[in-house]
C-alpha atoms as a PDB file:
ATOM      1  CA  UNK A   1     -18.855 -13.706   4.784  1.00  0.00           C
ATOM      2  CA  UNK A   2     -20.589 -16.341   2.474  1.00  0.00           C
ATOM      3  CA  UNK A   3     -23.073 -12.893   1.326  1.00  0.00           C
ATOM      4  CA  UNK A   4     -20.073 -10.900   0.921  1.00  0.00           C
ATOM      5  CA  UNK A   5     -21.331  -8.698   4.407  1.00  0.00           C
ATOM      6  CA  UNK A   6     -16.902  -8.458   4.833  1.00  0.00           C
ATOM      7  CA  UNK A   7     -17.363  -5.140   7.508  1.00  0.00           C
ATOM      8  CA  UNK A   8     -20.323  -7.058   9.212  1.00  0.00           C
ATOM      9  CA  UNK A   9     -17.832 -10.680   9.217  1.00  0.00           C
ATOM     10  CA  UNK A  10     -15.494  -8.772  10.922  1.00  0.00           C
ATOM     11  CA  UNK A  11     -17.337  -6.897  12.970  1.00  0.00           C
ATOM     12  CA  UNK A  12     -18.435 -10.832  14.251  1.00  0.00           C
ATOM     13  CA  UNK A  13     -14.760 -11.690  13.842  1.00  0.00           C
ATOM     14  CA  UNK A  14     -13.767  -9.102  16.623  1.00  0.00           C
ATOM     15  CA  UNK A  15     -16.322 -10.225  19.067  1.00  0.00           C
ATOM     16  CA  UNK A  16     -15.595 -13.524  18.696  1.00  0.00           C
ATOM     17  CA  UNK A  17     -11.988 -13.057  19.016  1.00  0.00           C
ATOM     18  CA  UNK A  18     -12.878 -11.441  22.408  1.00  0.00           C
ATOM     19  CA  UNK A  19     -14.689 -14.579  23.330  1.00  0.00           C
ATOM     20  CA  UNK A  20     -11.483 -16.901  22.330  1.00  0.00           C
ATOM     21  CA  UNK A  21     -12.237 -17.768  18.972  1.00  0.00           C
ATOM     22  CA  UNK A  22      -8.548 -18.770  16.976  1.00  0.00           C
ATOM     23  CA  UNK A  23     -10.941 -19.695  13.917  1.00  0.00           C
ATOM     24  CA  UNK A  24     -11.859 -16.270  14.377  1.00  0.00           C
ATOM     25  CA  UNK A  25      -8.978 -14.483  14.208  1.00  0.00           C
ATOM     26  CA  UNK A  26      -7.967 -15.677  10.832  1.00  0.00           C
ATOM     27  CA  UNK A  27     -11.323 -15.318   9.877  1.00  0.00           C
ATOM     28  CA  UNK A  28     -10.496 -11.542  10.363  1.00  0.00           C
ATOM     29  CA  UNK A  29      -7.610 -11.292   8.547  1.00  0.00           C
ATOM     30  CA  UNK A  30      -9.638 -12.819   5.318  1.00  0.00           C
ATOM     31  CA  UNK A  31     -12.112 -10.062   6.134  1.00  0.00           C
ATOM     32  CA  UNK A  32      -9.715  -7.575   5.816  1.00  0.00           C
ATOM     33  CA  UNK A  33      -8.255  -8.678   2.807  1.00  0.00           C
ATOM     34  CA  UNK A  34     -11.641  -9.210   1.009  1.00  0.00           C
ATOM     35  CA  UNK A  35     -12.518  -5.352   2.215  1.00  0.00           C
ATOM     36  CA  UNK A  36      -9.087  -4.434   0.475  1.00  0.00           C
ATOM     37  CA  UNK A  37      -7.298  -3.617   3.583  1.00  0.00           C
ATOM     38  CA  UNK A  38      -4.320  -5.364   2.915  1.00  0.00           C
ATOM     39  CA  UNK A  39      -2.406  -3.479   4.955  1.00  0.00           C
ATOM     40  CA  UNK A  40      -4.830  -3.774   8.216  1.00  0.00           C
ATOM     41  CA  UNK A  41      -4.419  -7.459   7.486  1.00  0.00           C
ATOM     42  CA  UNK A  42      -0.795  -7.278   7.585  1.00  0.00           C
ATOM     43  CA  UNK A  43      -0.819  -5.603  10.660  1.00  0.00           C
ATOM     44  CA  UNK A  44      -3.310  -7.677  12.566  1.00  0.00           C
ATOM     45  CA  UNK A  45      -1.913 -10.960  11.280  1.00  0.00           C
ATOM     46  CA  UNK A  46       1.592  -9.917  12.818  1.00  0.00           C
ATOM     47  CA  UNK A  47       0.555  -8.138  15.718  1.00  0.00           C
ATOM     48  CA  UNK A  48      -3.040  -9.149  17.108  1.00  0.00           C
ATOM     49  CA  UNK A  49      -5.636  -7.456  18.963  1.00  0.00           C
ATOM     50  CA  UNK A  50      -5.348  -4.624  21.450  1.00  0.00           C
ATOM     51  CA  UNK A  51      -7.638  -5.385  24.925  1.00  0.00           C
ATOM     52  CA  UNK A  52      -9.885  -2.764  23.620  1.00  0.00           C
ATOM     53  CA  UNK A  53     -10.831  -4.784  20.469  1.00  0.00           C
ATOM     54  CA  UNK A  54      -8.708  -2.938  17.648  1.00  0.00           C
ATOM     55  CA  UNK A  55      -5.624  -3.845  15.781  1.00  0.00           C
ATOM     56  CA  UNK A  56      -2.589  -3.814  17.643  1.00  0.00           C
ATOM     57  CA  UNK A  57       0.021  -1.226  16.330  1.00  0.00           C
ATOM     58  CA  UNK A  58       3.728  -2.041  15.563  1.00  0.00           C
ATOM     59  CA  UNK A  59       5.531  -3.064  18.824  1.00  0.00           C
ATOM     60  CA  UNK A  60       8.725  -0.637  19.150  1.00  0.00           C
ATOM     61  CA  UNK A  61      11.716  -1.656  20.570  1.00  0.00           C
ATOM     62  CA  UNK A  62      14.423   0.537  23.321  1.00  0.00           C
ATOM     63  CA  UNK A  63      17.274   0.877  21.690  1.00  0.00           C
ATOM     64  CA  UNK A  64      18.649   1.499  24.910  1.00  0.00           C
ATOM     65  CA  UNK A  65      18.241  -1.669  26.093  1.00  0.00           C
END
């Protein structure tokens, strides 16, 4: 990230995540933002990671329930 390599930070960011990294995970978010994908920030910021390493979509809620 200090090069400006954002894609390669986050690629790092998302295996580090994966290892338990916090630090990381915010470290991803700046990625994002620095890439100008605000809105893949957003989303990650609020919702996290899926298990399979990508950004978790919007959770929905049952309105039956």
């Amino acid at each position: 990230a200090d090069h400006g390599l954002w894609d390669e930070a986050f690629s790092w960011c998302r295996r580090a995540v994966a290892a338990g990294s916090e630090l990381a995970a915010h470290l991803a978010v700046i990625s994002l933002q620095e890439l100008g994908r605000d809105a893949e920030a957003v989303q990650l910021e609020r919702y996290g990671w899926t298990l399979q390493g990508g950004i978790a979509p919007t959770w929905k809620l049952d309105a039956a329930e």
